[in-house]
Protein backbone atom coordinates (compact mmCIF):
# COMPACT_ATOMS: atom_id res chain seq x y z
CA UNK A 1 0.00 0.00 0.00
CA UNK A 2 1.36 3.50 -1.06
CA UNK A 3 1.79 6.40 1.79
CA UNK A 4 1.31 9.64 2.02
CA UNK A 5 3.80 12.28 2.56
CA UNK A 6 3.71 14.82 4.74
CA UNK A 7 3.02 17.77 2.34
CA UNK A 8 -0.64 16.79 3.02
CA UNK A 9 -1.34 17.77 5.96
CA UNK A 10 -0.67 21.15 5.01
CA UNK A 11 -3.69 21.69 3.57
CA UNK A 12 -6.71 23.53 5.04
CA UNK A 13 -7.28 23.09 8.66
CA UNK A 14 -10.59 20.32 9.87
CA UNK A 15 -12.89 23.39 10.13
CA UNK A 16 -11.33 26.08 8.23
CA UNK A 17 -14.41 27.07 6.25
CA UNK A 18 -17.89 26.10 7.81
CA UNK A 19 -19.32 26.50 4.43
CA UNK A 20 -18.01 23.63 3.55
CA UNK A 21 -20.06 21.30 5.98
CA UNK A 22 -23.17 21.25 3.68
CA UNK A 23 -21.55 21.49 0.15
CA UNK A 24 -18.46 19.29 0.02
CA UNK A 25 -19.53 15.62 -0.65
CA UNK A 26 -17.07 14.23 1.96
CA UNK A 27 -18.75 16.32 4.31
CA UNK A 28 -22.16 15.06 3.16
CA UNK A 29 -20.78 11.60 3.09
CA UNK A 30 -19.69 12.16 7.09
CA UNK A 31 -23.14 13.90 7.97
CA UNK A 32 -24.97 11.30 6.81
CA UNK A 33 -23.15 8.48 8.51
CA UNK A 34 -22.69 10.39 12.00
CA UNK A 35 -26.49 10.61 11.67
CA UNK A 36 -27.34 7.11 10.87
CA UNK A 37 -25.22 5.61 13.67
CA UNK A 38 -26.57 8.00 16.12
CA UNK A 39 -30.19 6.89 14.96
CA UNK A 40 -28.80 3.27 15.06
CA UNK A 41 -27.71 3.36 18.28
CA UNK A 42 -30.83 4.78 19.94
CA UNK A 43 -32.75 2.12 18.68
CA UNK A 44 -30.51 -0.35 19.72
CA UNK A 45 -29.86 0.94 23.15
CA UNK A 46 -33.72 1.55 24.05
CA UNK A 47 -34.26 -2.35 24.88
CA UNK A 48 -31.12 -1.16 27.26
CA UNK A 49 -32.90 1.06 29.44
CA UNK A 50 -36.44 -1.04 29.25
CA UNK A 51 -34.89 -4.40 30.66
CA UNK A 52 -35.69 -3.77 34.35
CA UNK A 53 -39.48 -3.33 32.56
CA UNK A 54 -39.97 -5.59 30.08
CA UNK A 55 -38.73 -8.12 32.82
CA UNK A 56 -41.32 -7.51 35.01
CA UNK A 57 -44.06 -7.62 32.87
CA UNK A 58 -42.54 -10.76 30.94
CA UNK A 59 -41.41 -12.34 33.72
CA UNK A 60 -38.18 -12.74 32.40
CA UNK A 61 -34.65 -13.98 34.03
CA UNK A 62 -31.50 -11.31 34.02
CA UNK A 63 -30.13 -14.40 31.44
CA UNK A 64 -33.13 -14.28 29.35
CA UNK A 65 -33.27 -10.42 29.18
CA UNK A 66 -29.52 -10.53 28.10
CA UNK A 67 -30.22 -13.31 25.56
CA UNK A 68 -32.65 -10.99 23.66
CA UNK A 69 -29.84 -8.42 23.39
CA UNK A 70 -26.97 -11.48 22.29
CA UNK A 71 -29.96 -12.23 19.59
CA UNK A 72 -29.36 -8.38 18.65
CA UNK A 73 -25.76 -9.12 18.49
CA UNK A 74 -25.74 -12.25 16.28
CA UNK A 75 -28.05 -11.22 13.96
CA UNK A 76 -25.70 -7.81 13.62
CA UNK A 77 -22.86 -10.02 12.54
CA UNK A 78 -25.22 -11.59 9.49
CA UNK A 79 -26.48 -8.14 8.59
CA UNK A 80 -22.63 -6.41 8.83
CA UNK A 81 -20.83 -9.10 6.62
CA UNK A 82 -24.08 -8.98 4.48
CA UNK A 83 -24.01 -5.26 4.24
CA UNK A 84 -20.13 -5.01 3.74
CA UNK A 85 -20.58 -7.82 0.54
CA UNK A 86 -23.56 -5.48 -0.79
CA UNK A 87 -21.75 -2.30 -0.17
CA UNK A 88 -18.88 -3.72 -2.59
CA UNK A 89 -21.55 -4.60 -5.07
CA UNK A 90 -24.46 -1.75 -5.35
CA UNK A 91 -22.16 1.16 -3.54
CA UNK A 92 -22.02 2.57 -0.11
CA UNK A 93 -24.73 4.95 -0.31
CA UNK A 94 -27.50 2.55 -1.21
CA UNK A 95 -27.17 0.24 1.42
CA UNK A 96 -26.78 2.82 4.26
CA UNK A 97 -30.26 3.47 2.76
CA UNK A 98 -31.74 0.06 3.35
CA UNK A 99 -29.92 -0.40 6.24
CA UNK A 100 -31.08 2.37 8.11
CA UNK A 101 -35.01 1.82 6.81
CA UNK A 102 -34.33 -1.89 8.19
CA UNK A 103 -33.29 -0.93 11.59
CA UNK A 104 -36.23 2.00 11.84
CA UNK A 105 -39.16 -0.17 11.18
CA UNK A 106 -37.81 -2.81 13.45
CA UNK A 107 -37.81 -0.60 16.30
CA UNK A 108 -41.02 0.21 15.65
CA UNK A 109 -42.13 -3.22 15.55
CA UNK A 110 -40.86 -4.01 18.81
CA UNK A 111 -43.69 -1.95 20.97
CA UNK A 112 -46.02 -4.77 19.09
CA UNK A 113 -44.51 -7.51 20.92
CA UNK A 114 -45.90 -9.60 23.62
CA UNK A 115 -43.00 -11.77 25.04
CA UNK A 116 -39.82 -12.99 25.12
CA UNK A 117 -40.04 -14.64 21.57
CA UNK A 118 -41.23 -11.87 20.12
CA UNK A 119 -38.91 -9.10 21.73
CA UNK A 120 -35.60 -11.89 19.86
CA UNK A 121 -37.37 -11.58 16.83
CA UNK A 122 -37.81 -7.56 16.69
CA UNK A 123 -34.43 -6.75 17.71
CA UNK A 124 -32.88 -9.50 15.91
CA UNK A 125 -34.25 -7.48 13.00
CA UNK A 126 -32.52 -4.39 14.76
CA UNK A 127 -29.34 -6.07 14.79
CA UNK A 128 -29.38 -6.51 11.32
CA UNK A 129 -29.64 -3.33 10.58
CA UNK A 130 -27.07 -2.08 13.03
CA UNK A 131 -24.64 -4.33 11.39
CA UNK A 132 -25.08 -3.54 8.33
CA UNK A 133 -25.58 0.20 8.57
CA UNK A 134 -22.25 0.63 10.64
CA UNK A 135 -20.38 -1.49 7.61
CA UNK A 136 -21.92 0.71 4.85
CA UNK A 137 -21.15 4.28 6.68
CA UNK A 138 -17.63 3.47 7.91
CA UNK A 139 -16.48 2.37 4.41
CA UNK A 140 -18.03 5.18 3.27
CA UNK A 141 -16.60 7.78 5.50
CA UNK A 142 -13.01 6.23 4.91
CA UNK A 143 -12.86 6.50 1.39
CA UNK A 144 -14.33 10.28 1.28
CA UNK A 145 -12.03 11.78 3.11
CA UNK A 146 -7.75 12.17 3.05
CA UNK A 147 -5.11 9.97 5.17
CA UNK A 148 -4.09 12.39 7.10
CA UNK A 149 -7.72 13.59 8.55
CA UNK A 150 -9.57 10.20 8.04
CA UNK A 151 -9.31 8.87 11.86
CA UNK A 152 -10.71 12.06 12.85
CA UNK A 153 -13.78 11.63 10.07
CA UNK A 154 -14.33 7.97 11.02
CA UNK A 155 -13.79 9.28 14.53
CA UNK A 156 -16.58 11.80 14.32
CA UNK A 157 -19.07 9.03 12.72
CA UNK A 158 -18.25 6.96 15.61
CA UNK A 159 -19.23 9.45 17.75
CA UNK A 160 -23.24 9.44 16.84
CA UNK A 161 -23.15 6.32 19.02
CA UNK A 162 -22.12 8.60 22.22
CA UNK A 163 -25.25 10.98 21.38
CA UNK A 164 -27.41 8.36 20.29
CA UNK A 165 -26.75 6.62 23.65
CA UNK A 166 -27.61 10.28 25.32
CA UNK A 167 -30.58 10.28 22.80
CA UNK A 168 -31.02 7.10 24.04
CA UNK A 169 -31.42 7.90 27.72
CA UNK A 170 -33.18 11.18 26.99
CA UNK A 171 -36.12 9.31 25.09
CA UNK A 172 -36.44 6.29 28.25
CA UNK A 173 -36.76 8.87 30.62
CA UNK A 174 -39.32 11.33 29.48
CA UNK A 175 -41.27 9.08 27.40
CA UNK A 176 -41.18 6.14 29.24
CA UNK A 177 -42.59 7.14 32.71
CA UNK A 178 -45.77 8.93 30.80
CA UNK A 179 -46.49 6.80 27.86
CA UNK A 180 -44.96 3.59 28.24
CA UNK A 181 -42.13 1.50 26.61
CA UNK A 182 -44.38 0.65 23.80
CA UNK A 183 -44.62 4.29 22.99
CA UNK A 184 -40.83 4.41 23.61
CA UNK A 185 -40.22 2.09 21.40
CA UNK A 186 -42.39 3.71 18.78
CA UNK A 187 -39.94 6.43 18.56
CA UNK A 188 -37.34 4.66 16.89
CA UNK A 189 -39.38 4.62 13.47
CA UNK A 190 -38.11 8.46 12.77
CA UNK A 191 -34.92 7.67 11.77
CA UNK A 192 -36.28 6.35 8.28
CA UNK A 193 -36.48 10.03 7.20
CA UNK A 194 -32.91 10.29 7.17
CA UNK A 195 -32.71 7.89 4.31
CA UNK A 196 -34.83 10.88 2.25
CA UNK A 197 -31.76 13.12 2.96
CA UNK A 198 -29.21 10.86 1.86
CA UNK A 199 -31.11 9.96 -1.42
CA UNK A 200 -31.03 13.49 -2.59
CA UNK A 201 -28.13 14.99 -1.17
CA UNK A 202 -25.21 12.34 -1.00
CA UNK A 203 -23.30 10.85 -3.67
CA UNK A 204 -21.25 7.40 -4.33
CA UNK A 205 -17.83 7.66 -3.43
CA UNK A 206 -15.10 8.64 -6.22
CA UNK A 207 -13.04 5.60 -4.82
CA UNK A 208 -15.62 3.26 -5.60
CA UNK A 209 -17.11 4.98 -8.63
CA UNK A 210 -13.58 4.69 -10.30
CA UNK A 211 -12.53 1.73 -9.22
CA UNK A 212 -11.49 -1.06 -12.24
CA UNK A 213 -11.10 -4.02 -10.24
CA UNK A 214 -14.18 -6.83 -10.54
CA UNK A 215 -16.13 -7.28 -6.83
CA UNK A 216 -14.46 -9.36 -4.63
CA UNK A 217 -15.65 -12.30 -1.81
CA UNK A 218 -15.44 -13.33 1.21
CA UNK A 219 -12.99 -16.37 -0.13
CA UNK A 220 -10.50 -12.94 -1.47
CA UNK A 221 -10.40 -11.48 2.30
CA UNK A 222 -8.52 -15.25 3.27
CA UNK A 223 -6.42 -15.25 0.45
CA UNK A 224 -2.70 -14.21 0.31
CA UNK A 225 -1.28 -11.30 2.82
CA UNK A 226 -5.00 -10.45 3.64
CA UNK A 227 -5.66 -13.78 5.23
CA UNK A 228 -3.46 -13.24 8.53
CA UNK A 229 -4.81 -9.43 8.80
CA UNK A 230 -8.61 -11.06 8.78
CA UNK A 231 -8.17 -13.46 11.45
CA UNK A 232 -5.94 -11.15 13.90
CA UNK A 233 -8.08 -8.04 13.43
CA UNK A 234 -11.15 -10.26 13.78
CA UNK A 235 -9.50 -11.25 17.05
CA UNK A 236 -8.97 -7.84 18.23
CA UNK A 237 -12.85 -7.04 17.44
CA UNK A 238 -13.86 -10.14 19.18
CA UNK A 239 -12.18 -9.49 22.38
CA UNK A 240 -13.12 -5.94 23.01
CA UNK A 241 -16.27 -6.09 21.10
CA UNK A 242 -17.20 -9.07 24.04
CA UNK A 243 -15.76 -6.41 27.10
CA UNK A 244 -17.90 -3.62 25.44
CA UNK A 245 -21.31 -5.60 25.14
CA UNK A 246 -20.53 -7.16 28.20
CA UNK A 247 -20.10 -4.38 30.16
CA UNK A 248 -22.56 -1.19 28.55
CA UNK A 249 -25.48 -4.08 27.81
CA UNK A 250 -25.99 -4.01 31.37
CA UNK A 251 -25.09 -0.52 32.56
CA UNK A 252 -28.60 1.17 32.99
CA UNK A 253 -29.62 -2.09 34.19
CA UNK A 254 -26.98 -2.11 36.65
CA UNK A 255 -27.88 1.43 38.11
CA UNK A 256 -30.95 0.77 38.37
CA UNK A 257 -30.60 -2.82 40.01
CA UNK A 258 -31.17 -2.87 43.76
CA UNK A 259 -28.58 -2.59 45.55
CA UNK A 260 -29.01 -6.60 47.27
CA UNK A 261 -28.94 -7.54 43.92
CA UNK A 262 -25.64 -6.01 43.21
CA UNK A 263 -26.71 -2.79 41.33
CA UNK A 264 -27.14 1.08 42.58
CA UNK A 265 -30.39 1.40 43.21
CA UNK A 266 -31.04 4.55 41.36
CA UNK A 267 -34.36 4.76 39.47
CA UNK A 268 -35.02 5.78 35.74
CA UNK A 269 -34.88 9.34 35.96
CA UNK A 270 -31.42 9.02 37.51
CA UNK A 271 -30.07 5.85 35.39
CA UNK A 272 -30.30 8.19 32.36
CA UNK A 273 -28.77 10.94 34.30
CA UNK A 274 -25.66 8.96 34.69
CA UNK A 275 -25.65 7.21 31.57
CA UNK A 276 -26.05 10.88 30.06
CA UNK A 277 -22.81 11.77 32.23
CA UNK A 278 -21.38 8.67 31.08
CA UNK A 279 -21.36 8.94 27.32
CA UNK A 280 -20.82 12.39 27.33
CA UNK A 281 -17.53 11.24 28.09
CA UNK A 282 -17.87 8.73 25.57
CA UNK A 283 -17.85 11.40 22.65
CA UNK A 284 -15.26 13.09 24.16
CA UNK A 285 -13.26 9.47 23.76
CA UNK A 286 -14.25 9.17 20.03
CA UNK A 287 -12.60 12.41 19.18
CA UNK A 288 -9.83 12.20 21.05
CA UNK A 289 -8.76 9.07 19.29
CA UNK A 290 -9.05 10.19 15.90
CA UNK A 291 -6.71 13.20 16.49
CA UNK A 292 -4.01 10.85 18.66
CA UNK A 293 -4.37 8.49 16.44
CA UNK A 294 -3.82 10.45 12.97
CA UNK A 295 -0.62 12.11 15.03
CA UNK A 296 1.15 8.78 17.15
CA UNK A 297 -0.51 5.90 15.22
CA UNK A 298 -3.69 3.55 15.68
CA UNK A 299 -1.93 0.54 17.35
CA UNK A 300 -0.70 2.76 20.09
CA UNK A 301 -3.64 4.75 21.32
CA UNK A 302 -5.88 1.75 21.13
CA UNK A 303 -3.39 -0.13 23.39
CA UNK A 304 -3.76 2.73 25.79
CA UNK A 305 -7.69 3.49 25.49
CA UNK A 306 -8.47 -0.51 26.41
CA UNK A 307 -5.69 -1.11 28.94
CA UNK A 308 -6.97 2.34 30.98
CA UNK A 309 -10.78 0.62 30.40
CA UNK A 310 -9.72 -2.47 31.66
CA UNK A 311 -8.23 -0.68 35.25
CA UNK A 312 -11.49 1.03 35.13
CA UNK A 313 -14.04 -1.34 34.96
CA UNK A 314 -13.60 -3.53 38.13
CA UNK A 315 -13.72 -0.30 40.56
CA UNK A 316 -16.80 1.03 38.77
CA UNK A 317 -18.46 -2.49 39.18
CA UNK A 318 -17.59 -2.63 42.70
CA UNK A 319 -18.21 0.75 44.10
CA UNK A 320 -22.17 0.35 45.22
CA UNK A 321 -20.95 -3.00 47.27
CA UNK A 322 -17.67 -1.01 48.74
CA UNK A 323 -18.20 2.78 48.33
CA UNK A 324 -20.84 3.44 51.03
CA UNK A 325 -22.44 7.15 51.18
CA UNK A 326 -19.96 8.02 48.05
CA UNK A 327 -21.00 5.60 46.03
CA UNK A 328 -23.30 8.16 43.14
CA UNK A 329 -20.45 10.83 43.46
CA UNK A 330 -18.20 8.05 42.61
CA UNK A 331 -20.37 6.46 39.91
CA UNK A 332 -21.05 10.10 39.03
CA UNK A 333 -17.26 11.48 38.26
CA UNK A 334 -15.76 7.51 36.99
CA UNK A 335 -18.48 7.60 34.35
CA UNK A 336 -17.25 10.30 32.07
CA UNK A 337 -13.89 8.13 32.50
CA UNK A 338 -15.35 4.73 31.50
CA UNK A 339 -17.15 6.03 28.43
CA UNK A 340 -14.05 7.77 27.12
CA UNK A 341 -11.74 5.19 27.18
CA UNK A 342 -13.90 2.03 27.14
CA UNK A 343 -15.89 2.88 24.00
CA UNK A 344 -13.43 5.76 21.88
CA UNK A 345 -11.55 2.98 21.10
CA UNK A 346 -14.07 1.98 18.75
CA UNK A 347 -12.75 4.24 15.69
CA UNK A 348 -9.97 2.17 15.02
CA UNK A 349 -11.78 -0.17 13.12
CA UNK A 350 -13.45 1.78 10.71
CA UNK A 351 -10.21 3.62 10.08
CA UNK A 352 -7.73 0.68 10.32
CA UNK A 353 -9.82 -1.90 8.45
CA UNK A 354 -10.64 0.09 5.68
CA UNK A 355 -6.91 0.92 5.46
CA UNK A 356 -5.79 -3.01 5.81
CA UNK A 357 -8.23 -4.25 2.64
CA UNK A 358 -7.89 -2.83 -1.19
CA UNK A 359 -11.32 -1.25 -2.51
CA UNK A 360 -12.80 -4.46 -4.11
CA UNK A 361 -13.07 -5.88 -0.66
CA UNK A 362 -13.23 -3.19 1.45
CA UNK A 363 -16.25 -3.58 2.37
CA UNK A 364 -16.06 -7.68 2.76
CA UNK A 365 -13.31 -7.65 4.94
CA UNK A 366 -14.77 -4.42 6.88
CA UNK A 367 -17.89 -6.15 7.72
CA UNK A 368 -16.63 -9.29 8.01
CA UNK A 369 -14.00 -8.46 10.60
CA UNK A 370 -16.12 -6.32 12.90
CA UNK A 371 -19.47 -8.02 12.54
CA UNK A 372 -18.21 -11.53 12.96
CA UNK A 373 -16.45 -10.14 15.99
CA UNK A 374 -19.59 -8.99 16.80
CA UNK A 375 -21.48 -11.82 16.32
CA UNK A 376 -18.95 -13.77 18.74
CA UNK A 377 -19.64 -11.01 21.64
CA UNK A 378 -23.19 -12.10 21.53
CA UNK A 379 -22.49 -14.72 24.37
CA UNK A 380 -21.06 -11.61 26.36
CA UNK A 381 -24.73 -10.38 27.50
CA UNK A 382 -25.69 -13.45 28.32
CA UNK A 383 -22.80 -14.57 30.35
CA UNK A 384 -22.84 -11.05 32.66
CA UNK A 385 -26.69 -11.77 32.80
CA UNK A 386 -26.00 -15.61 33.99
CA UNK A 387 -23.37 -14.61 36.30
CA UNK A 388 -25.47 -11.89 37.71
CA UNK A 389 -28.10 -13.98 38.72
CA UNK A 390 -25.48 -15.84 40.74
CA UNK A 391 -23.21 -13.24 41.96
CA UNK A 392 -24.54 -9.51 41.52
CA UNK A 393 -24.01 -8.06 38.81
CA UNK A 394 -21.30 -5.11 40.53
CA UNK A 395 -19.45 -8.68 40.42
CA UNK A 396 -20.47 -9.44 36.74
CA UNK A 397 -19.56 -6.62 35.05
CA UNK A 398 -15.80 -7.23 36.16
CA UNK A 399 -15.27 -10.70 33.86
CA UNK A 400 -14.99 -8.03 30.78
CA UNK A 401 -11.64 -6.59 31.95
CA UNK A 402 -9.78 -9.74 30.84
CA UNK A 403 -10.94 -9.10 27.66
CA UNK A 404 -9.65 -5.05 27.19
CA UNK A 405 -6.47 -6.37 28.14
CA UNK A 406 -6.66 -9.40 25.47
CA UNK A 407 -7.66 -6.75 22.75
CA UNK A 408 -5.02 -4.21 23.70
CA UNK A 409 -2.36 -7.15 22.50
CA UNK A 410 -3.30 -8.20 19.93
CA UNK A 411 -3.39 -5.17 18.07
CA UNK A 412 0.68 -5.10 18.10
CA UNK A 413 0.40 -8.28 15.60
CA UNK A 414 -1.28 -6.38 12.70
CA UNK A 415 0.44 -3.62 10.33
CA UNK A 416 0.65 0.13 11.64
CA UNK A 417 -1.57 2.25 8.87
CA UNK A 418 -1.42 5.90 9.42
CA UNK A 419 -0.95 7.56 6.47
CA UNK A 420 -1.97 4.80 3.54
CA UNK A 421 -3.37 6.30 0.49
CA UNK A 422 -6.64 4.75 -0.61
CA UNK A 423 -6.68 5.45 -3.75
CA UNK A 424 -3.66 3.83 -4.26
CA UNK A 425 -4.86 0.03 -2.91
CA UNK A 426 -8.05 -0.02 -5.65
């Protein structure tokens, strides 16, 4: 792969002329992503802060409650390598349209169901679009915009899923308490008029538009020098993907837990409060890591991001049984800390895999290697929910450190990519 020289970054500043936020299509091409992740994630994080709920009126187990979000995850993993094959064949821009319509009316669907078989089924259908619209955005964002800024722009994207968390939060706990989860749930059909936007404003990609080479497969991404990248980055995904599920699955249901059952004790109203707190810092995390990482590298701020996670994780998990009257100043001021570094960590991928794989399967290995990772973190819901029911689940939440650490590793065994050229691997 060719790389950049310095003479690049010379060039205009990241916001040196605001004009250019709603004319240039890279721009476009970012706007449209940041807003269909952020839409994404608020419909996948509303089943988060309805679990307490929907188990009482289902009757369901803290391991049943987490399988319906591991059904999310799996069927994310189909959907992302799905949407990462399709993305290679119809374009970027036309399956961030389906995908985002997919995940919408899903949401939607779920205030229809009455049980635990139909909750796996709606927000299995959520998962697939979550997948899939993560895989079309994040290629797209990494081929519109230059080496030398393109962690930042993937960095931004990845930083709807702070706000839609907050968005998240802000919808459970003013909608919720008057109207209902059903109406809550309801909610989550707006996003499908973002796809209107995106029809008429955003284009294909010039990277993909131009490029010669025939559409790859899945068979091309284990082929050659890209077969060793696929299985060690899908390592890395795996292992932090599982400590991330693991541990912000069961956050608001965690606050909101009694405290004899492990948890805080706090009640809805305040679980979004701190959540709010939480991925506030979150966002801060997300674009933090893009700058670092365009500067020092993406193998060594990732190592950082998840090894500071994994210190953090066990105190915040333990502080209700150990932290006495300071226990919600505590939660309160390590929250900002745990969202920053144990989710900014995420932007690596859609900057580093789109820089590992040549434009013919860009989008094949992209949503291979994170979805499948995905798909493997299902079980990590499901084992904090099992263990909860035994131990707490302060105590739970702790088994995901092991895996930070495991991710933070492996990174060191794939290829350092700052600076590679795009256009020069089509």
């Amino acid at each position: 792969m060719k790389v950049t020289n310095h003479a690049e970054t010379a060039a205009a500043p990241w916001f040196h002329d605001l004009g250019r936020l709603y004319r240039e299509q890279k721009w476009l091409a970012l706007w449209a992503a940041f807003f269909g992740y952020l839409l994404d994630a608020m419909d996948v994080l509303l089943y988060v802060f309805a679990i307490q709920t929907l188990k009482a009126e289902f009757g369901l187990s803290n391991a049943e409650a987490g399988f319906v979000s591991s059904a999310t995850l799996i069927a994310s993993a189909f959907g992302g390598i799905a949407s990462g094959l399709l993305c290679d064949r119809i374009g970027r821009r036309r399956t961030l349209i389906y995908c985002i319509l997919v995940y919408s009316l899903a949401s939607g669907g779920t205030a229809f169901s009455h049980g635990l078989w139909d909750l796996i089924f709606w927000r299995a259908l959520v998962g697939v679009g979550l997948g899939g619209e993560w895989s079309a955005g994040a290629v797209m964002v990494a081929e519109s915009w230059p080496a030398h800024q393109r962690a930042r722009a993937v960095s931004f994207m990845q930083s709807g899923w702070a706000i839609g968390y907050m968005s998240a939060a802000a919808v459970a706990a003013t909608v919720m308490p008057a109207f209902g989860w059903r109406t809550m749930f309801l909610v989550g059909v707006l996003p499908a008029l973002l796809t209107i936007v995106i029809r008429s404003k955003v284009q294909e990609t010039e990277i993909y538009r131009t490029s010669t080479r025939p559409t790859g497969s899945l068979k091309d991404i284990f082929s050659g020098v890209l077969r060793r990248r696929t299985i060690v980055a899908t390592a890395v995904a795996t292992a932090v993907l599982f400590a991330y599920w693991g541990l912000f699955t069961w956050l608001p249901g965690f606050l909101s837990a009694p405290v004899s059952a492990g948890g805080a004790g706090f009640n809805i109203v305040k679980t979004s409060g701190w959540i709010f707190a939480m991925q506030a810092g979150a966002f801060c995390g997300y674009l933090n890591f893009g700058w670092l990482a365009d500067r020092f590298g993406r193998r060594p701020i990732f190592a950082g991001y998840v090894l500071v996670a994994a210190l953090l994780t066990p105190i915040y998990g333990t502080l209700p049984k150990w932290g006495g009257e300071w226990t919600n100043t505590g939660l309160l001021l390590l929250g900002p800390l745990v969202g920053f570094f144990g989710t900014g960590f995420f932007s690596l991928f859609g900057t580093m895999l789109a820089e590992l794989y040549p434009t013919h399967v860009r989008g094949a290995g992209q949503g291979f290697v994170y979805n499948f990772g995905r798909g493997l973190s299902a079980l990590a819901p499901l084992a904090v929910g099992t263990v909860a029911d035994h131990s707490g689940l302060g105590l739970a939440l702790i088994m995901n450190s092991a895996f930070f650490l495991l991710g933070g590793v492996l990174v060191f065994l794939l290829p350092e990519t700052r600076n590679t050229d795009l256009r020069a691997t089509q």
